[in-house]
N, C-alpha and C. Protein backbone atom coordinates (compact mmCIF):
# COMPACT_ATOMS: atom_id res chain seq x y z
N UNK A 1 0.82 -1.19 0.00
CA UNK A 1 0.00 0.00 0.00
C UNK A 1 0.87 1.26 0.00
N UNK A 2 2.26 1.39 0.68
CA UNK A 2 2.78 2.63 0.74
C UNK A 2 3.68 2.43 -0.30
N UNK A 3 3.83 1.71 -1.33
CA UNK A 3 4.34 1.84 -2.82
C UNK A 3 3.49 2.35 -3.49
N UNK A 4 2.14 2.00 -3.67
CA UNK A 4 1.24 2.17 -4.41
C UNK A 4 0.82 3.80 -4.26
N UNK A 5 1.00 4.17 -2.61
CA UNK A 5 0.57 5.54 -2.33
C UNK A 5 1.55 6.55 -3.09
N UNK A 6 3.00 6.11 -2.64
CA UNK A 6 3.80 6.66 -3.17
C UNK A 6 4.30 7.15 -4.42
N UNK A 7 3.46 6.25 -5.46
CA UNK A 7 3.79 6.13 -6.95
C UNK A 7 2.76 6.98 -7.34
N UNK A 8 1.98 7.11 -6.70
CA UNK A 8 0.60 8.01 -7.24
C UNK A 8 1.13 9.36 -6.67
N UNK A 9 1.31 9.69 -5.49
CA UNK A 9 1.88 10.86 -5.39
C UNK A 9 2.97 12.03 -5.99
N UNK A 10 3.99 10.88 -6.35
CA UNK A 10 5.34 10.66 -7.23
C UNK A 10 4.37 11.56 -8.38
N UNK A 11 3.63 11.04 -9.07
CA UNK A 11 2.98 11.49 -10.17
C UNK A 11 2.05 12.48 -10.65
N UNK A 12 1.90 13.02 -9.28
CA UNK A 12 0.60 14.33 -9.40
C UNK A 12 1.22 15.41 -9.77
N UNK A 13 2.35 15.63 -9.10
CA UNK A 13 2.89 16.74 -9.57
C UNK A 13 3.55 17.11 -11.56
N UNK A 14 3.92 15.98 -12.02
CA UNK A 14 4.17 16.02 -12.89
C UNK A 14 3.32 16.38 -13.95
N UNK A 15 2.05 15.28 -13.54
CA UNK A 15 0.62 15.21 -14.25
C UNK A 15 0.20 16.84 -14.75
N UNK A 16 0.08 17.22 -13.36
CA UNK A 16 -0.30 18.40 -12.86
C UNK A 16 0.34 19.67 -13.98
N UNK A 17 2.07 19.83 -13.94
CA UNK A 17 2.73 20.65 -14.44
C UNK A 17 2.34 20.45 -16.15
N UNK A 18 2.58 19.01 -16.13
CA UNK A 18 2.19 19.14 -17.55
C UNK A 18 0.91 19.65 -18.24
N UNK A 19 -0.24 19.62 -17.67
CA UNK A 19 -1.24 20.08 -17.87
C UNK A 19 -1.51 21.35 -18.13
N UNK A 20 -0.75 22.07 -17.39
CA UNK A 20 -0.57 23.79 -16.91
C UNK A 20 0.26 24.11 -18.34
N UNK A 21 1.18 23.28 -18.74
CA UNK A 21 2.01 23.84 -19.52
C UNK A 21 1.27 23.52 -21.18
N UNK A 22 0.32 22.23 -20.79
CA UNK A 22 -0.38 22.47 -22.39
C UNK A 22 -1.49 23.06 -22.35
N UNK A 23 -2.34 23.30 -21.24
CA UNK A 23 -3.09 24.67 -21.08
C UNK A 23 -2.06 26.08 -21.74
N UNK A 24 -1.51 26.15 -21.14
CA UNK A 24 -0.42 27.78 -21.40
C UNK A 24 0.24 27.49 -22.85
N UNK A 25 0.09 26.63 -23.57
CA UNK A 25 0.14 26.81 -24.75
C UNK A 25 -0.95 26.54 -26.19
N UNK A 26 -2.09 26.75 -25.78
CA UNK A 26 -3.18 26.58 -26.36
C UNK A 26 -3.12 27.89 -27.18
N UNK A 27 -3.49 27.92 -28.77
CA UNK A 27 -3.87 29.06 -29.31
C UNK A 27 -4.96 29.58 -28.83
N UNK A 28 -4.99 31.21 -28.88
CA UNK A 28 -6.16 32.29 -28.40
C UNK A 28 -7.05 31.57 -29.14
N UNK A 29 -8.30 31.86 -28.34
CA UNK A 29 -9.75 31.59 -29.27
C UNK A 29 -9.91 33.13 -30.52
N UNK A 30 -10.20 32.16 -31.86
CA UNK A 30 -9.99 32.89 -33.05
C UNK A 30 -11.66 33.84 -32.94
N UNK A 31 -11.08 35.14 -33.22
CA UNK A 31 -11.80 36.17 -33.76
C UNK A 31 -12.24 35.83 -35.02
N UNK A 32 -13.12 36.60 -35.13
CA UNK A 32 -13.74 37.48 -36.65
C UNK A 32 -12.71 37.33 -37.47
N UNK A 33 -12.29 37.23 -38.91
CA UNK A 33 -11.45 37.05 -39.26
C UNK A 33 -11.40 38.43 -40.27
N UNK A 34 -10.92 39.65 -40.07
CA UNK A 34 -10.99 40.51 -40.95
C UNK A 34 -10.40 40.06 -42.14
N UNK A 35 -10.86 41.33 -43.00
CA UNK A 35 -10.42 41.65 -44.71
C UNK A 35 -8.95 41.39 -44.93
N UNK A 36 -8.84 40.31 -45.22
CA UNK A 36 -7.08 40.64 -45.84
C UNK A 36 -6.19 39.57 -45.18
N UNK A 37 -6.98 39.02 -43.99
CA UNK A 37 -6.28 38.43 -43.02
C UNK A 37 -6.59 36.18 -43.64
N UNK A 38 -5.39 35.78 -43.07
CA UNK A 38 -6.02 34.46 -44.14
C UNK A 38 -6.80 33.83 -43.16
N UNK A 39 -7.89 33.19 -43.70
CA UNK A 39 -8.81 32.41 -43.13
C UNK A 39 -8.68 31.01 -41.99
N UNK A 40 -7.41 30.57 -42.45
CA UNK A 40 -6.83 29.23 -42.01
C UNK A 40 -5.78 29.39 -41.92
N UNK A 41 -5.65 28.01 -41.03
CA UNK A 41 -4.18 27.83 -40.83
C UNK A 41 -3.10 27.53 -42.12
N UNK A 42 -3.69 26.77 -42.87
CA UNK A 42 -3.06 26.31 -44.41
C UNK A 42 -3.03 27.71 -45.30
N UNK A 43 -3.92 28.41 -45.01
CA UNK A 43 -3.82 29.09 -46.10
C UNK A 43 -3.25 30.38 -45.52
N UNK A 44 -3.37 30.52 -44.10
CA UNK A 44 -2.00 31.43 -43.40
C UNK A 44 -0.59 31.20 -43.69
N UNK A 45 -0.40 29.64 -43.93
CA UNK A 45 0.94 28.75 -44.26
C UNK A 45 1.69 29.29 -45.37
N UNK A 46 0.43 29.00 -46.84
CA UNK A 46 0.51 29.71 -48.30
C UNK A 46 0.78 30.90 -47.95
N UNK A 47 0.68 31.67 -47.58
CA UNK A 47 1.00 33.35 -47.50
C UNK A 47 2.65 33.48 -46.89
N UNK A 48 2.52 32.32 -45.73
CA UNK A 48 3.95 32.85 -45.11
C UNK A 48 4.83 32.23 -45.99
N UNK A 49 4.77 31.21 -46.20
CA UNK A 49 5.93 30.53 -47.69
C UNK A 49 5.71 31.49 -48.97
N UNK A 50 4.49 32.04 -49.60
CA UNK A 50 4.57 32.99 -50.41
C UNK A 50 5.46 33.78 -50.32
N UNK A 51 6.16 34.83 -49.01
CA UNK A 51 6.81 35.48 -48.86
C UNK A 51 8.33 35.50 -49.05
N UNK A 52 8.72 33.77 -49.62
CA UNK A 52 9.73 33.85 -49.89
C UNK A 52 10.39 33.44 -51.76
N UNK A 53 9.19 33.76 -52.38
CA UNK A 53 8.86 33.51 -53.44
C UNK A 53 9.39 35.04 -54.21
N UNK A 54 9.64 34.57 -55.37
CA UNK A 54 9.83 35.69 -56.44
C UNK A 54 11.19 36.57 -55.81
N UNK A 55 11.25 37.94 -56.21
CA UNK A 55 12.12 38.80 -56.29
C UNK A 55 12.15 39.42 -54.59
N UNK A 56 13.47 38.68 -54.49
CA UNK A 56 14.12 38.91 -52.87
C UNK A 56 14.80 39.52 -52.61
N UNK A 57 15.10 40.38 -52.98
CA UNK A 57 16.23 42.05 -53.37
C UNK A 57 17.29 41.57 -53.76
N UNK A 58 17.59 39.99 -54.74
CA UNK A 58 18.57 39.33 -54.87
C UNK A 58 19.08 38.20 -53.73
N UNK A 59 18.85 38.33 -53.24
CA UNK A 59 18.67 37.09 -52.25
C UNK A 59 17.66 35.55 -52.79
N UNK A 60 18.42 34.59 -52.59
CA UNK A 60 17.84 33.13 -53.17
C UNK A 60 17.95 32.46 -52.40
N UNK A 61 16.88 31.61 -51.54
CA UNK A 61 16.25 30.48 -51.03
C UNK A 61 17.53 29.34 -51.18
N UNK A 62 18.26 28.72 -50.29
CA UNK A 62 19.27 27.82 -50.76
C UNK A 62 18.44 26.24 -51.09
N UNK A 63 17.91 26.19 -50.20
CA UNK A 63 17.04 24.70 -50.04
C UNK A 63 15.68 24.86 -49.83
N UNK A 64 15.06 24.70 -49.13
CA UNK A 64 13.58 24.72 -48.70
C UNK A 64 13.36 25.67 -47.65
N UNK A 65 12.00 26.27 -47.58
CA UNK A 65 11.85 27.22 -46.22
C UNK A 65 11.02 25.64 -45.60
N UNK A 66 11.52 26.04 -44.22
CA UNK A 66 11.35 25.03 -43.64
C UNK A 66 9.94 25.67 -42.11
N UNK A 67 8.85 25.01 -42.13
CA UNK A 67 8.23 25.54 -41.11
C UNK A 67 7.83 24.92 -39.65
N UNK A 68 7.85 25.94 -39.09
CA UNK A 68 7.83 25.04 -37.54
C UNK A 68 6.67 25.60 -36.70
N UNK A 69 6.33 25.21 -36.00
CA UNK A 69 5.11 24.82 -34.83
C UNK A 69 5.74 25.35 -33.36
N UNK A 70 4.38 25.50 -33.04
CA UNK A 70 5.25 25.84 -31.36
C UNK A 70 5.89 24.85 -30.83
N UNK A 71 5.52 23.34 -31.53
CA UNK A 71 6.83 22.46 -30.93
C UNK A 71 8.63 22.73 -31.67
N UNK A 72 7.98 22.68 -32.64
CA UNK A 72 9.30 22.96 -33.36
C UNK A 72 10.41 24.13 -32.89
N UNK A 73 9.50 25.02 -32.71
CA UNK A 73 10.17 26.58 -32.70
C UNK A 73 11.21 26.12 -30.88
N UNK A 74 10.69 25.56 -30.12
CA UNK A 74 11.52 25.17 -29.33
C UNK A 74 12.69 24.48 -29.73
N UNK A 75 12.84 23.54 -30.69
CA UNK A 75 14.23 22.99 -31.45
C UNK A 75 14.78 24.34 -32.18
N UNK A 76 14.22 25.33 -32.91
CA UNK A 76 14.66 26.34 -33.21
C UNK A 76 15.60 27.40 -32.56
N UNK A 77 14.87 27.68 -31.80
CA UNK A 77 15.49 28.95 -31.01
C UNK A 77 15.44 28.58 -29.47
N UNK A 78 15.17 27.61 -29.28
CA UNK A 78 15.47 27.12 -27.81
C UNK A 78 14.70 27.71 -26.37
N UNK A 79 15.40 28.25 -25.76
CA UNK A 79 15.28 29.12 -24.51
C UNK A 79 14.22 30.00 -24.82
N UNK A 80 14.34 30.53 -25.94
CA UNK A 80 12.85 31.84 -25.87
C UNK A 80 12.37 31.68 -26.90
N UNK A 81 11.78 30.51 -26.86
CA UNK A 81 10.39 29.78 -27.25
C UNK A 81 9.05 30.81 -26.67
N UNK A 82 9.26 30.18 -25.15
CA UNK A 82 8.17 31.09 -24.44
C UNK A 82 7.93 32.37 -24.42
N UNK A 83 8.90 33.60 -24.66
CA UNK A 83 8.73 34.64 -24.99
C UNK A 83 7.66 35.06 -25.88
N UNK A 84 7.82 33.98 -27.31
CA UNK A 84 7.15 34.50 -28.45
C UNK A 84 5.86 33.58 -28.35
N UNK A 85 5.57 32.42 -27.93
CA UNK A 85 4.19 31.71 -27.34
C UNK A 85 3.89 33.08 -26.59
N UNK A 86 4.01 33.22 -25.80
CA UNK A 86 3.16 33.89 -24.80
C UNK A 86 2.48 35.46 -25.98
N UNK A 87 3.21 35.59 -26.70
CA UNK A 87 3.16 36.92 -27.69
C UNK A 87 2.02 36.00 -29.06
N UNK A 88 1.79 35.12 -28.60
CA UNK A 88 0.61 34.32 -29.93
C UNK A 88 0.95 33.97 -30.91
N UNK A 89 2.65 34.01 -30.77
CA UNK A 89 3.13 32.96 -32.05
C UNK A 89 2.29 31.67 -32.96
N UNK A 90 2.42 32.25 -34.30
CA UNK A 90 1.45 31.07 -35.01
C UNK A 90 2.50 30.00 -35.69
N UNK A 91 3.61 30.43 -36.43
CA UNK A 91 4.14 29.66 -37.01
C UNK A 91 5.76 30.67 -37.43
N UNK A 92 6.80 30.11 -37.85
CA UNK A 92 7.99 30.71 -38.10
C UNK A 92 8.36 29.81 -39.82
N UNK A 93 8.17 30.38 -40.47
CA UNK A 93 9.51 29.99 -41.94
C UNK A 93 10.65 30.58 -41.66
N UNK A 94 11.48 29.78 -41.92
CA UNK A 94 12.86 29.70 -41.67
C UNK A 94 13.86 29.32 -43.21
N UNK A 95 14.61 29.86 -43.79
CA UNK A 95 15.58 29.32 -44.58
C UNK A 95 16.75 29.83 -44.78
N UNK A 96 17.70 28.91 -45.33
CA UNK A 96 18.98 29.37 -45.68
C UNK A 96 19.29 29.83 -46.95
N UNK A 97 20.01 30.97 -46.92
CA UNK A 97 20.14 31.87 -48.08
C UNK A 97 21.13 32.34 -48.25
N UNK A 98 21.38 32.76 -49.55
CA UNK A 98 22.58 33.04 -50.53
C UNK A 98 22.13 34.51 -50.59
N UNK A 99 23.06 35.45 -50.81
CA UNK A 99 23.08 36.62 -51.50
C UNK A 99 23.45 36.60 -52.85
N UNK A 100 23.35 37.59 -53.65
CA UNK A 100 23.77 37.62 -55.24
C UNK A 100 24.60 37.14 -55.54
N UNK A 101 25.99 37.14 -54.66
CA UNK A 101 27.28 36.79 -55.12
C UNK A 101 27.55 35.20 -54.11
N UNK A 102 26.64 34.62 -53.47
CA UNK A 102 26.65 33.42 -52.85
C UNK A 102 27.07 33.52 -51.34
N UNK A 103 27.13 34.41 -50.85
CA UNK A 103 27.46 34.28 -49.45
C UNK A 103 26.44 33.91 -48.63
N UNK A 104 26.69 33.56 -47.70
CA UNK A 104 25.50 32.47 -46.87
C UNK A 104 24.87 33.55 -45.57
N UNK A 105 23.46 33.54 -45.75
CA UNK A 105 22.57 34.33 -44.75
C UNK A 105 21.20 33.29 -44.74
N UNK A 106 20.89 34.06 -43.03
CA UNK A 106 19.72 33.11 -42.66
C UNK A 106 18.55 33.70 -42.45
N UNK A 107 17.11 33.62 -42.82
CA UNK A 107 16.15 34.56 -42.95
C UNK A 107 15.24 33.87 -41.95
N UNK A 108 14.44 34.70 -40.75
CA UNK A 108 13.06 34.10 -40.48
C UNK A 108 12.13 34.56 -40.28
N UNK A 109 11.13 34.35 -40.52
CA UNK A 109 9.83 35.23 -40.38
C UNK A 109 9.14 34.79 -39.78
N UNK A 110 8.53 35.47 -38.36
CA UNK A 110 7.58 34.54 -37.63
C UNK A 110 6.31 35.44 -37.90
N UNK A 111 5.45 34.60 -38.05
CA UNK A 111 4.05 34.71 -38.45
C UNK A 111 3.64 34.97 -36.55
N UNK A 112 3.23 35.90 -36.29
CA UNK A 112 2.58 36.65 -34.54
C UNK A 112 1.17 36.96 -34.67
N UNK A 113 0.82 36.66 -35.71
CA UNK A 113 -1.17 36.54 -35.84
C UNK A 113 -1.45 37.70 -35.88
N UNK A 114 -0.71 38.82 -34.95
CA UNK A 114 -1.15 40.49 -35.23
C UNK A 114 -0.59 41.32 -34.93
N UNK A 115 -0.54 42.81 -35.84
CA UNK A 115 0.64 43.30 -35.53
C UNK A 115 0.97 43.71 -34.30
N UNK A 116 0.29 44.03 -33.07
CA UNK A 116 0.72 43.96 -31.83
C UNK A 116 1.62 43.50 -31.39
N UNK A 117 1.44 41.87 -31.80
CA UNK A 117 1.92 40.59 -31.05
C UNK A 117 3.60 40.76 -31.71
N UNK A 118 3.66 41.26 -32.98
CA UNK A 118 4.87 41.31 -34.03
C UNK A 118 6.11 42.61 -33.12
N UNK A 119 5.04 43.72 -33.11
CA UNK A 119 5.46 44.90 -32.26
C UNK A 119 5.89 44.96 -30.96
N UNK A 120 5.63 43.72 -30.45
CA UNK A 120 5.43 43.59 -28.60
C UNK A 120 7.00 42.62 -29.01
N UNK A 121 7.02 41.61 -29.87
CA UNK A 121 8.84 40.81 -29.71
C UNK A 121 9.79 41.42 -30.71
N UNK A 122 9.07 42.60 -31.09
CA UNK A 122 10.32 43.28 -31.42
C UNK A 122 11.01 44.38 -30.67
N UNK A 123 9.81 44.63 -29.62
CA UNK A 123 10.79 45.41 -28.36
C UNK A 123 11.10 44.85 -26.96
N UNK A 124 10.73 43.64 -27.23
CA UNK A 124 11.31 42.48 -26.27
C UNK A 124 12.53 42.15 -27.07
N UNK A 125 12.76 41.76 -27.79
CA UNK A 125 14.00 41.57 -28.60
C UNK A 125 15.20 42.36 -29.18
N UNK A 126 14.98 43.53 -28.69
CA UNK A 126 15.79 44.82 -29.07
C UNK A 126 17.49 45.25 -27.92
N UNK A 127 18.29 44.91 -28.62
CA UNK A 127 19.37 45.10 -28.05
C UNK A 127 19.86 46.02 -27.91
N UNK A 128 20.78 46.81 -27.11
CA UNK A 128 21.04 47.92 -26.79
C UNK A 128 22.50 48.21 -27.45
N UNK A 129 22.38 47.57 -28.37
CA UNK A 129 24.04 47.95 -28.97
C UNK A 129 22.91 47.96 -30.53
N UNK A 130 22.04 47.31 -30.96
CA UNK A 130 21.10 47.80 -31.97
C UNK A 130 21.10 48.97 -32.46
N UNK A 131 21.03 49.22 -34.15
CA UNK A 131 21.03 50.59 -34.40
C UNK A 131 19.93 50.86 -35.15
N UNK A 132 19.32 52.36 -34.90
CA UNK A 132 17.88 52.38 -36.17
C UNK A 132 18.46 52.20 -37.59
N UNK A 133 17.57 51.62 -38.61
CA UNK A 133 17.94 52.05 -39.66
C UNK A 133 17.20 52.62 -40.53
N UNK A 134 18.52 53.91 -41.20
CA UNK A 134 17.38 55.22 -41.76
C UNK A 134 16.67 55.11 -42.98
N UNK A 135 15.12 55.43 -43.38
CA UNK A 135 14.42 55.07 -43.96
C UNK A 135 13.78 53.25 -43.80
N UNK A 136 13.57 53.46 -42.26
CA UNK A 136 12.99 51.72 -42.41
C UNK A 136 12.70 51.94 -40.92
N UNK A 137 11.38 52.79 -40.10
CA UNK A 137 11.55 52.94 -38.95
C UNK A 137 11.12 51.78 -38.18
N UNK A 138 10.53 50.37 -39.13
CA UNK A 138 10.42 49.62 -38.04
C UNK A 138 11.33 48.59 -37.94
N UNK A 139 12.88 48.80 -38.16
CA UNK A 139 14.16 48.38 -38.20
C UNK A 139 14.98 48.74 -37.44
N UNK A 140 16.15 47.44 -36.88
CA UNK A 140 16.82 47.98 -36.48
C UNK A 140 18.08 46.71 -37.34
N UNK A 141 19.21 47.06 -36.63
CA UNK A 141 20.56 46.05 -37.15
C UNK A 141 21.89 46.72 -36.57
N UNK A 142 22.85 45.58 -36.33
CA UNK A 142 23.52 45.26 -35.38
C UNK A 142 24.44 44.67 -36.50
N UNK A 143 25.86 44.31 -35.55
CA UNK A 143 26.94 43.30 -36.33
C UNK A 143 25.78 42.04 -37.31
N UNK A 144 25.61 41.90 -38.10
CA UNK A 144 25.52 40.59 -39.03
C UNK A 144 24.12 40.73 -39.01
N UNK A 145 23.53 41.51 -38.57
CA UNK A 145 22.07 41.43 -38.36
C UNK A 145 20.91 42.35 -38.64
N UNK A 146 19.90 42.36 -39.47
CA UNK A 146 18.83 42.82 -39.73
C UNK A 146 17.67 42.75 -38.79
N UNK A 147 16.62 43.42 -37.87
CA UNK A 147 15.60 42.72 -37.45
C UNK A 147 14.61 43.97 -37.90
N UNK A 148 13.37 43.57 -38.55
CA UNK A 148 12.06 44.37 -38.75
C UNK A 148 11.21 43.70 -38.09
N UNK A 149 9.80 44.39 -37.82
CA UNK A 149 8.44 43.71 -38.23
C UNK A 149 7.61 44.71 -39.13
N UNK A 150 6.67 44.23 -39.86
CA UNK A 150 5.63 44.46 -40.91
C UNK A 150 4.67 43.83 -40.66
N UNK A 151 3.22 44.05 -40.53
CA UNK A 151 2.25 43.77 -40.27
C UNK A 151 1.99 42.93 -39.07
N UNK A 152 1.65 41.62 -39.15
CA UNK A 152 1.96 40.48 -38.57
C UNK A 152 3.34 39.99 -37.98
N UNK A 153 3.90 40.42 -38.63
CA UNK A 153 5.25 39.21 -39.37
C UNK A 153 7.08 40.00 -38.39
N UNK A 154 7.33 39.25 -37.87
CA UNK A 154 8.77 39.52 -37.09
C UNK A 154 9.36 38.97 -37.96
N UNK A 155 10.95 39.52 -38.11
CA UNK A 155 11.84 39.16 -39.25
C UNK A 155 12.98 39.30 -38.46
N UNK A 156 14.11 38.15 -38.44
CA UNK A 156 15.32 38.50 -38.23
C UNK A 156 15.88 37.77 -39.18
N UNK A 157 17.14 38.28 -39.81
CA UNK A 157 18.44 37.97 -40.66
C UNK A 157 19.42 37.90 -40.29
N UNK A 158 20.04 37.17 -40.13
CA UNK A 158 21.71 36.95 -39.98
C UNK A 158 22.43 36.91 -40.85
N UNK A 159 23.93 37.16 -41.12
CA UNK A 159 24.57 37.23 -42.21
C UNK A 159 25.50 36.61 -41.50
N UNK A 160 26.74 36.01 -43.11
CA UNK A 160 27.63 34.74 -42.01
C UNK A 160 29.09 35.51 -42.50
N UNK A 161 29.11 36.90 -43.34
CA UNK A 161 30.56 37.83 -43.94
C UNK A 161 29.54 38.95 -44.17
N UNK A 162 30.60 39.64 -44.07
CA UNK A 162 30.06 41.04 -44.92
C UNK A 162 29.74 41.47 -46.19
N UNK A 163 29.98 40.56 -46.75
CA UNK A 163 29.24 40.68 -48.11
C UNK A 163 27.32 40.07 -48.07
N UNK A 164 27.04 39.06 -47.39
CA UNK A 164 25.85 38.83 -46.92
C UNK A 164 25.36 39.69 -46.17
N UNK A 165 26.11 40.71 -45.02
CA UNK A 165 25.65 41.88 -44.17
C UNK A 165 25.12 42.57 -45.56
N UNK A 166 26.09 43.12 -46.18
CA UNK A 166 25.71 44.22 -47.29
C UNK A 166 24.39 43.94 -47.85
N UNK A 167 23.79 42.51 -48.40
CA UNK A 167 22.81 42.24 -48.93
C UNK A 167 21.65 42.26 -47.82
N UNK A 168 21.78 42.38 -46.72
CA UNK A 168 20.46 41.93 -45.85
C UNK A 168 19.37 43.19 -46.07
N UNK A 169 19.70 44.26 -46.20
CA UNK A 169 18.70 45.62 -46.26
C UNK A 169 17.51 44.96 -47.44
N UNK A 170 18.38 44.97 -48.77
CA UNK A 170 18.34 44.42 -49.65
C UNK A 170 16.58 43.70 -49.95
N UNK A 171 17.26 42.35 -48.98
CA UNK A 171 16.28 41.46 -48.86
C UNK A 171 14.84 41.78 -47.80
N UNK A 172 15.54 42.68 -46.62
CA UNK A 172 14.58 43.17 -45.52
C UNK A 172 13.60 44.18 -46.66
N UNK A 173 13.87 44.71 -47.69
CA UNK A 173 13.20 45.91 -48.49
C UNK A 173 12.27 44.92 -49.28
N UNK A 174 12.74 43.97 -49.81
CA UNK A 174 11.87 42.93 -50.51
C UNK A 174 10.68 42.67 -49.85
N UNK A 175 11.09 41.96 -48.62
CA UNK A 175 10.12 40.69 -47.84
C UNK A 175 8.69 41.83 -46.95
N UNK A 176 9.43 43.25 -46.60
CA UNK A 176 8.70 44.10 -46.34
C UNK A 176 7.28 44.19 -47.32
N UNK A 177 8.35 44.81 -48.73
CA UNK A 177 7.44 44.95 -49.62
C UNK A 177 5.90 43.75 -49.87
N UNK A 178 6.11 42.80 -49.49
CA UNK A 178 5.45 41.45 -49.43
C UNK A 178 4.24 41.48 -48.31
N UNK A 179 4.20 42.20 -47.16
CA UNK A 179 4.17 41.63 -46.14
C UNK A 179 2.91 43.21 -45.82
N UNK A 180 1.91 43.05 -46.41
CA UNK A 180 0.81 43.72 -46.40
C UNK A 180 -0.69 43.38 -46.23
């Protein structure tokens, strides 16, 4: 009997935490779906992979944009997962990219359901060595790095030389342009 008590006890707490933690990650209950905004999840999907389609200020897709889930986005970016859950993260495309002349940069766009949610982890995410950049006020960039948001949509870029730095505006002017 005091194994049996014990093993059940052993287990409440766990039960318990886990519960809390897939409660606390449940998507918001969906609104009205205004004008412009996509209807679904699939066809929210089509829009965010759209964005990496066609003319990228010279910037090219190396392999696949690859998309991730709030499970995923934890293999992604690890540690501050929860930051951007808690901000209503819907989904992130992610890919690896070439600039004109082939240098290697990394693009991601997280889909935040609204621009609030986009606006709220981009000043959670804002570093203090970050610089504005002029003509692009909802930009900033740093050593190797681009970060905007546009509508919905959080964007960070990394560059892996300075010749990929040079191209990131580039591509941030493109994906902007897209992202209406």
């Amino acid at each position: 009997m005091r194994i049996f008590l014990f093993v059940v006890l052993a287990l409440i707490p766990p039960a318990f935490i886990g519960l809390m933690i897939r409660d606390g990650h449940r998507a918001p209950a969906q609104a009205a779906v205004p004008a412009g905004k996509p209807s679904s999840g699939a066809e929210a999907d089509k829009t965010l992979l759209a964005l990496f389609q066609g003319d990228l200020g010279g910037a090219k897709v190396k392999d696949k944009v690859a998309l991730y889930d709030e499970k995923g986005l934890f293999d992604y970016i690890d540690g501050a997962a929860p930051i951007f859950i808690q901000r209503h993260y819907r989904k992130l495309a992610a890919a690896d990219m070439a600039s004109a002349d082939g240098s290697d940069m990394d693009c991601a766009v997280y889909d935040m359901t609204e621009p609030a949610n986009a606006q709220s982890i981009f000043d959670a995410e804002k570093s203090a060595t970050a610089k504005p950049v002029a003509d692009f006020p909802d930009a900033i960039s740093g050593p190797m790095s681009f970060v905007f948001h546009a509508g919905r949509y959080y964007v960070k870029m990394t560059a892996f030389d300075a010749k990929a730095e040079a191209a990131l505006p580039g591509l941030a002017k493109a994906l902007k342009g897209k992202m209406k």
